[in-house]
Protein backbone atom coordinates (compact mmCIF):
# COMPACT_ATOMS: atom_id res chain seq x y z
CA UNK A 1 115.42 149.30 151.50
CA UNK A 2 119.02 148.29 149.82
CA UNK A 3 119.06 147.76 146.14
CA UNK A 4 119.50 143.96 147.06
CA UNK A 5 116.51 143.40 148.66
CA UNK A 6 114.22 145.48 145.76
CA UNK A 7 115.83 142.80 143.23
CA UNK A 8 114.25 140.15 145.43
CA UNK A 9 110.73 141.12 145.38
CA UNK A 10 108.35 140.46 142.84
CA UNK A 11 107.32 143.17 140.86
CA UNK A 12 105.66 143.15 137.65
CA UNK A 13 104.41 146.33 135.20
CA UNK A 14 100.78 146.96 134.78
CA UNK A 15 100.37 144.56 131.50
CA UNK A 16 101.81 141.72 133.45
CA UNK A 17 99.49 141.86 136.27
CA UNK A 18 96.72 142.45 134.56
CA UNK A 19 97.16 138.99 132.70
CA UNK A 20 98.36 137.38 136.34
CA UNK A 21 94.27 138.45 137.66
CA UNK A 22 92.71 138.42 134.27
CA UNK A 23 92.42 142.12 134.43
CA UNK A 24 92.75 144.70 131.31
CA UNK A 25 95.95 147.16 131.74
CA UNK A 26 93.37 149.83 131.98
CA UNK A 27 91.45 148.42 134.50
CA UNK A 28 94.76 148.01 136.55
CA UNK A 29 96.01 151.63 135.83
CA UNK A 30 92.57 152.79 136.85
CA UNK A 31 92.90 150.93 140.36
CA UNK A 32 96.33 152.72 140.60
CA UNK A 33 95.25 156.12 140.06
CA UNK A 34 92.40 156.24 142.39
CA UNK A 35 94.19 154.80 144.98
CA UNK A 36 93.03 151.41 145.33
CA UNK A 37 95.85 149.46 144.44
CA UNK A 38 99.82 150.22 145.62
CA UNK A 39 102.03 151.23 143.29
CA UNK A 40 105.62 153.15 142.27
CA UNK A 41 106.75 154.65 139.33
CA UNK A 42 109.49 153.87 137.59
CA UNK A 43 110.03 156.09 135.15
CA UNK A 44 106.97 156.54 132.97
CA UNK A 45 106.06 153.31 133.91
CA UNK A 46 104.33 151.75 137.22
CA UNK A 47 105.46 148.85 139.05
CA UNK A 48 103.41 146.75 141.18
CA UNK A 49 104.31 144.41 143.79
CA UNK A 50 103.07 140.87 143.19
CA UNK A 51 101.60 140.81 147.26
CA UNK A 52 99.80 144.22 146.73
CA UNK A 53 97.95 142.50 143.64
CA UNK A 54 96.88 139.76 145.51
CA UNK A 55 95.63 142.15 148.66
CA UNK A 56 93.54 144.53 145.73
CA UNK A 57 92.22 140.95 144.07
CA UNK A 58 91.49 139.59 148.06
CA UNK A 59 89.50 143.24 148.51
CA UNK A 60 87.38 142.47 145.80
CA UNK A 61 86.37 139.16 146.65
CA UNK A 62 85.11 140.72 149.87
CA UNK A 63 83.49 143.35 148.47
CA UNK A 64 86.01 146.20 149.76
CA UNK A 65 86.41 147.93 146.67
């Protein structure tokens, strides 16, 4: 993927989505680490597409998780 198209996608750190789904940043990170929700790291720091939140958030409304 070209550097253009990353800057088109929504991606938001782990505090941001966590307020988006009315989630704690720890929660989030937690889902992260074991896998459940998609991630990259940037740095120090991970980086979460908005689309992959909404799948993790659509998982647990059907019991998936």
């Amino acid at each position: 993927m070209n550097i253009l198209r990353l800057r088109d996608l929504e991606w938001l750190s782990v505090p941001q989505a966590g307020q988006l789904v009315n989630l704690s940043p720890s929660t989030i990170r937690r889902a992260v680490n074991d896998n459940k929700l998609k991630a990259f790291r940037d740095g120090k720091l991970f980086r979460i597409h908005r689309d992959d939140l909404q799948d993790y958030m659509q998982r647990g409304r059907n019991g998936e998780l």
